[in-house]
Protein backbone atom coordinates (compact mmCIF):
# COMPACT_ATOMS: atom_id res chain seq x y z
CA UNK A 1 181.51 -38.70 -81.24
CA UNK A 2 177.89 -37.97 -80.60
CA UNK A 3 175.34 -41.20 -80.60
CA UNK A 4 171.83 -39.22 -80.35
CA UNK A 5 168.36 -40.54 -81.61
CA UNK A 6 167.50 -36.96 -83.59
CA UNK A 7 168.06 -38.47 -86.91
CA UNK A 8 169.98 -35.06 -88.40
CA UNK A 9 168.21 -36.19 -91.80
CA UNK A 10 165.47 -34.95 -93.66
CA UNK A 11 162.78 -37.29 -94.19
CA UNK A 12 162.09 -35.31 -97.68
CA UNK A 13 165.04 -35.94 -99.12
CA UNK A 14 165.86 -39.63 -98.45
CA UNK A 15 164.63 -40.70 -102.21
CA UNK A 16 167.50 -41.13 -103.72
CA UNK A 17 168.14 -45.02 -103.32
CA UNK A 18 165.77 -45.16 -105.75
CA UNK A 19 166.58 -43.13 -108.40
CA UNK A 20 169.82 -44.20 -110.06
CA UNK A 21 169.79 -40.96 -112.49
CA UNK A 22 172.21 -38.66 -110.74
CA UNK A 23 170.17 -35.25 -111.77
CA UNK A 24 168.04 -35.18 -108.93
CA UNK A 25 171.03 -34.95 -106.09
CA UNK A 26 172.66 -32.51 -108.45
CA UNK A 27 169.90 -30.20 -108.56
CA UNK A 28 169.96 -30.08 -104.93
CA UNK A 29 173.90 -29.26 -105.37
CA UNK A 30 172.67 -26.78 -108.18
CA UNK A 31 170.71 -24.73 -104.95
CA UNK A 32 174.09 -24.65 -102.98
CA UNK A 33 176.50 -23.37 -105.46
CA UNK A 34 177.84 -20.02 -105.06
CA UNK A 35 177.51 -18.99 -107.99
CA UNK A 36 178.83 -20.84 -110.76
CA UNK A 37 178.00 -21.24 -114.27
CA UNK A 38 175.72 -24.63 -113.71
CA UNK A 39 174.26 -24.90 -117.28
CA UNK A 40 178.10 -24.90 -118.65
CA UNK A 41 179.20 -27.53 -115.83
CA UNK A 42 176.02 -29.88 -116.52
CA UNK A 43 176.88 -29.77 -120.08
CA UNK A 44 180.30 -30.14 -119.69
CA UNK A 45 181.79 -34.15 -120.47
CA UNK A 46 181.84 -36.10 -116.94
CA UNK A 47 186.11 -35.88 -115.58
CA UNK A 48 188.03 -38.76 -114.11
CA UNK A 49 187.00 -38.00 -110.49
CA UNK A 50 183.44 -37.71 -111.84
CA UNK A 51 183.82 -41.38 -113.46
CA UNK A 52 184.26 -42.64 -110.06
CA UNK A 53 180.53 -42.49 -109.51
CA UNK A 54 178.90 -42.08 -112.19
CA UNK A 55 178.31 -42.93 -116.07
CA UNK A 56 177.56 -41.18 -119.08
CA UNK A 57 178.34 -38.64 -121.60
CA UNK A 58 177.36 -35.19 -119.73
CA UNK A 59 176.72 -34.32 -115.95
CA UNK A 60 172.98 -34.02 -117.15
CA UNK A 61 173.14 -37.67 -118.08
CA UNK A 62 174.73 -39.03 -115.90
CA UNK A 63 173.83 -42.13 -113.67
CA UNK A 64 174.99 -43.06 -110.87
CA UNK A 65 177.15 -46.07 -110.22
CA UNK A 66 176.95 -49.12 -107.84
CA UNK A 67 180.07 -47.59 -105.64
CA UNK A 68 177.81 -44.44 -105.02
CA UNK A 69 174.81 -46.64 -103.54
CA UNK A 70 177.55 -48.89 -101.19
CA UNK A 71 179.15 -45.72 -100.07
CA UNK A 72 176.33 -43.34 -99.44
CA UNK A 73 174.60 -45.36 -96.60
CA UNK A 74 178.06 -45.95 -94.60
CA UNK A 75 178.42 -41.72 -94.80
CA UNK A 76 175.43 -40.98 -93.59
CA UNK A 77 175.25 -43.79 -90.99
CA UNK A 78 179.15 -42.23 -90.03
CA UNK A 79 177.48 -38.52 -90.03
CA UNK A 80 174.61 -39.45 -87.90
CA UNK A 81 177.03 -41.12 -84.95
CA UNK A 82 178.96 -37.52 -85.00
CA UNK A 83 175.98 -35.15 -85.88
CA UNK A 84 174.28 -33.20 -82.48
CA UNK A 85 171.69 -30.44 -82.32
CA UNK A 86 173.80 -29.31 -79.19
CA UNK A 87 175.88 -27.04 -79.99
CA UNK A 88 179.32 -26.46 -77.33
CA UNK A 89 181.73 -23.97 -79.84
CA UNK A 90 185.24 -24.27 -78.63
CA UNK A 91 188.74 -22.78 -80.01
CA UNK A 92 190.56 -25.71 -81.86
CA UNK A 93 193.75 -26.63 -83.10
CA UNK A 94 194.48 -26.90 -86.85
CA UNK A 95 195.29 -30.44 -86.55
CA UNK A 96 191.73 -31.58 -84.93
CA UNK A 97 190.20 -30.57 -88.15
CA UNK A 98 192.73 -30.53 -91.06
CA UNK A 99 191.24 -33.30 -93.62
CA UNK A 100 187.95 -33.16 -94.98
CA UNK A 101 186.25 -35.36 -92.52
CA UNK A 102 188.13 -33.91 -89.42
CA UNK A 103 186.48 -30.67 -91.17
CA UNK A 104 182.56 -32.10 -91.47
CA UNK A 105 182.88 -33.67 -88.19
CA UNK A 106 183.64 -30.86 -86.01
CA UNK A 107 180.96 -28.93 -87.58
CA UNK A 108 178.46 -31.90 -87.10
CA UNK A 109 179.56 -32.25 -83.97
CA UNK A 110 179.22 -28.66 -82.73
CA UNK A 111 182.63 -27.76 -81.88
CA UNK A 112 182.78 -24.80 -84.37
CA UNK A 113 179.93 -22.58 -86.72
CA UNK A 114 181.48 -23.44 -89.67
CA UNK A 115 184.12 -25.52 -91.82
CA UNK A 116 185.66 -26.05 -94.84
CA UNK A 117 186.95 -29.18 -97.47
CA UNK A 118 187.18 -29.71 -100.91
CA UNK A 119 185.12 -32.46 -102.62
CA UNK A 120 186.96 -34.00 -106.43
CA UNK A 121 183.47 -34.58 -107.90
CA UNK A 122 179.86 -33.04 -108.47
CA UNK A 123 179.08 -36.60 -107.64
CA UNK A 124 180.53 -37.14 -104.09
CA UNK A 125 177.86 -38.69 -101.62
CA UNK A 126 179.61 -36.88 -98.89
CA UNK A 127 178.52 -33.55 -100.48
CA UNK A 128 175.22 -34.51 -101.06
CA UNK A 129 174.59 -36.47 -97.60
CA UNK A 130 175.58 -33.03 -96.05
CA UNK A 131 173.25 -31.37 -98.41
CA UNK A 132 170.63 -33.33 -97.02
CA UNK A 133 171.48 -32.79 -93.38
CA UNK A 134 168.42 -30.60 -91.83
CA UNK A 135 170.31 -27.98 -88.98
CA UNK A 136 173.57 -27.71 -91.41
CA UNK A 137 173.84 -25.55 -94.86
CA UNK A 138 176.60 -25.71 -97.24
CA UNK A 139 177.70 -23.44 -100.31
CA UNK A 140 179.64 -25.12 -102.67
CA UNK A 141 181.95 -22.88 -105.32
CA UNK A 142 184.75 -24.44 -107.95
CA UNK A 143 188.36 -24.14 -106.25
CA UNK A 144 190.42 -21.21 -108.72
CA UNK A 145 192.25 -22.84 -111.43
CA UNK A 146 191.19 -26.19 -111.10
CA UNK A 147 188.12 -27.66 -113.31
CA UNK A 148 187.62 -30.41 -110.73
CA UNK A 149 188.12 -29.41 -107.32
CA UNK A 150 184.80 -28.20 -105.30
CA UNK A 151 185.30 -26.46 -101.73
CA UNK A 152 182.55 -27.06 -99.60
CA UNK A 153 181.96 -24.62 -96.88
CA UNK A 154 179.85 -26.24 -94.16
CA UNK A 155 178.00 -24.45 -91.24
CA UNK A 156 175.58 -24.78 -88.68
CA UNK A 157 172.17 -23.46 -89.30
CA UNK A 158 171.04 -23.19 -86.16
CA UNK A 159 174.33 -21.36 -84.98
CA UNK A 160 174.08 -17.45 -85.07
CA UNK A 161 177.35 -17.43 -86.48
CA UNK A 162 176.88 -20.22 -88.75
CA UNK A 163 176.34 -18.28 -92.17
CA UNK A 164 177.30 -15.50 -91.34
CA UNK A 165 181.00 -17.18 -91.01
CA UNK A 166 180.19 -18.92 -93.94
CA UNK A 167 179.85 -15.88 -96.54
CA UNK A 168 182.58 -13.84 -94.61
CA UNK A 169 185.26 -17.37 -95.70
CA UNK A 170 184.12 -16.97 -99.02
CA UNK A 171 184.60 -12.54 -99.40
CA UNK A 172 187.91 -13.74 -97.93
CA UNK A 173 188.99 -16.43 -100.71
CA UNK A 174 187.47 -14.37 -103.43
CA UNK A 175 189.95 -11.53 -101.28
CA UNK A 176 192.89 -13.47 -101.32
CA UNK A 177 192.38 -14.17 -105.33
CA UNK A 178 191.97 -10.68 -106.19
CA UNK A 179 195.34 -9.89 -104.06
CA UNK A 180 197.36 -12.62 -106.40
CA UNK A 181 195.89 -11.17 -109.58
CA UNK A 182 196.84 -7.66 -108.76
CA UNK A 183 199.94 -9.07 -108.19
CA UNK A 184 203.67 -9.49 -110.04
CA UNK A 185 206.05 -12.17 -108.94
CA UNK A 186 206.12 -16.37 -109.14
CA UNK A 187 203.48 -18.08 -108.52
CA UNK A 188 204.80 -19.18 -105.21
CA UNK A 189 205.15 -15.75 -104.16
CA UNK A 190 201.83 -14.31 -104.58
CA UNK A 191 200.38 -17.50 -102.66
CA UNK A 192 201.92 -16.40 -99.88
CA UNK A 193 201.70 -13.10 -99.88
CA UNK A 194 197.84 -13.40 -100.41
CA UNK A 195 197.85 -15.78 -97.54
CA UNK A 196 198.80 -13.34 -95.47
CA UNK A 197 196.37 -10.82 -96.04
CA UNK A 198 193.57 -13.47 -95.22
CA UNK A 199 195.22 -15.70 -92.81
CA UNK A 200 194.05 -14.36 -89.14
CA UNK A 201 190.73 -13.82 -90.40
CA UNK A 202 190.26 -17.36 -91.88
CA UNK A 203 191.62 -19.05 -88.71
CA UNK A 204 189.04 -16.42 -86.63
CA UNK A 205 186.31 -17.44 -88.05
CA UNK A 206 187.24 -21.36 -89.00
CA UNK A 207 187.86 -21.40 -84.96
CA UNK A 208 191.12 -21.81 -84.74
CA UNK A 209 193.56 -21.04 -81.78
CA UNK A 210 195.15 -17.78 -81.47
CA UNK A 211 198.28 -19.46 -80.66
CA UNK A 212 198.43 -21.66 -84.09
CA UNK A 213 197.05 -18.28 -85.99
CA UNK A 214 200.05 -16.56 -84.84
CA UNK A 215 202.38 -19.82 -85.06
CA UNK A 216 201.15 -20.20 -89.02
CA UNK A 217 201.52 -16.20 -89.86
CA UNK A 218 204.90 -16.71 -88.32
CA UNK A 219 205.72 -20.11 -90.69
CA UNK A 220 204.20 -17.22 -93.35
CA UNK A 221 206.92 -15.09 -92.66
CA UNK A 222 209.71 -17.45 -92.81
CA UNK A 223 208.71 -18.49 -96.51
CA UNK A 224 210.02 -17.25 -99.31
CA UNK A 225 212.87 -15.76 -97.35
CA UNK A 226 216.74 -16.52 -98.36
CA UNK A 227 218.29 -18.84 -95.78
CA UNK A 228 220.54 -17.39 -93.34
CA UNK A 229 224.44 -17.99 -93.33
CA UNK A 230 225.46 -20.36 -90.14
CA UNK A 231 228.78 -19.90 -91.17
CA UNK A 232 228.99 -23.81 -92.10
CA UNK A 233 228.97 -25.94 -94.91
């Protein structure tokens, strides 16, 4: 954890305490998507996760409830203690950043270009605390066959590898979707043989170890594959 006194906030964008409409922070969401079909999505009814911080009948009417303003302050305070403008990129393991904070937090603080999480909501003050973060960027794209989930890929700005890494994760998932379309078989099936095709690449650029690359395309190979006969049972 990084304590430093750069505040990694812009001072533009720090309005939103007093704006309880929620339009504002989703136009700045708006800039980050890539690309999605906003006017549908604002006029779409608000879903459960969205209900969780915010009211109304539409995304474009939407306001923003009391949970978002307690919540928002205690995020940003939590990304400021990890955030640095020093950046020190080293190989990790898959379990130092395998939950979406785990994820933000090694970005923040500069352990790898770029990361990745998914967010439930249009709404979530994590999103839009990163989105107002001045040396990181974001895109932001809807997760395939959900109408809910949101992955956020995070990078530094002031990385050379930052977005570059960034658009190369997201050729990759759009990649790995094509493969399962083109696809016959269970669903099951074409996950992991997708995976596959994407799998070293992803872990290259999310930073990963080679060692747990090759350890997870190995746990790729043994799936899907009929047990063996131990001569018991």
């Amino acid at each position: 954890m990084h304590a430093g006194n750069v505040s990694p906030y812009s001072t533009v964008l720090t309005g939103w305490r007093d704006h309880p409409h929620a339009l504002p922070l989703l136009d700045r969401v708006r800039h980050a998507c890539h690309p999605a079909n906003w006017d549908a999505a604002m006029a779409a009814p608000l879903t459960v996760p969205d209900r969780v911080f915010a009211t109304g009948n539409t995304r474009l009417e939407a306001r923003l409830l009391p949970v978002y303003f307690y919540q928002r302050p205690r995020i940003e305070q939590d990304m400021a203690r990890w955030y640095t403008p020093h950046c020190q990129f080293r190989r990790l393991d898959p379990g130092e950043a395998n939950c979406a904070e785990t994820s933000w937090q090694t970005v923040l603080a500069g352990l790898r270009p770029m990361g990745q999480f998914s967010v439930p909501t249009l709404f979530s003050p994590v999103l839009h605390a990163i989105l107002t973060l001045d040396r990181i960027g974001a895109f932001v794209f809807p997760r395939e066959s959900t109408d809910t989930l949101l992955i956020v890929v995070i990078y530094r700005r002031d990385a050379e590898q930052g977005e570059s890494f960034a658009r190369r994760f997201i050729e990759l998932y759009r990649q790995k979707q094509e493969v399962m379309r083109s696809m016959t078989g269970s669903a099951a099936d074409k996950a992991i043989a997708s995976e596959k095709v994407v799998a070293r690449a992803m872990g290259e650029i999310l930073h990963y170890t080679d060692a747990s690359i090759d350890a997870y395309l190995k746990h790729l190979d043994t799936l899907g594959q009929p047990p063996q006969d131990t001569g018991t049972g």
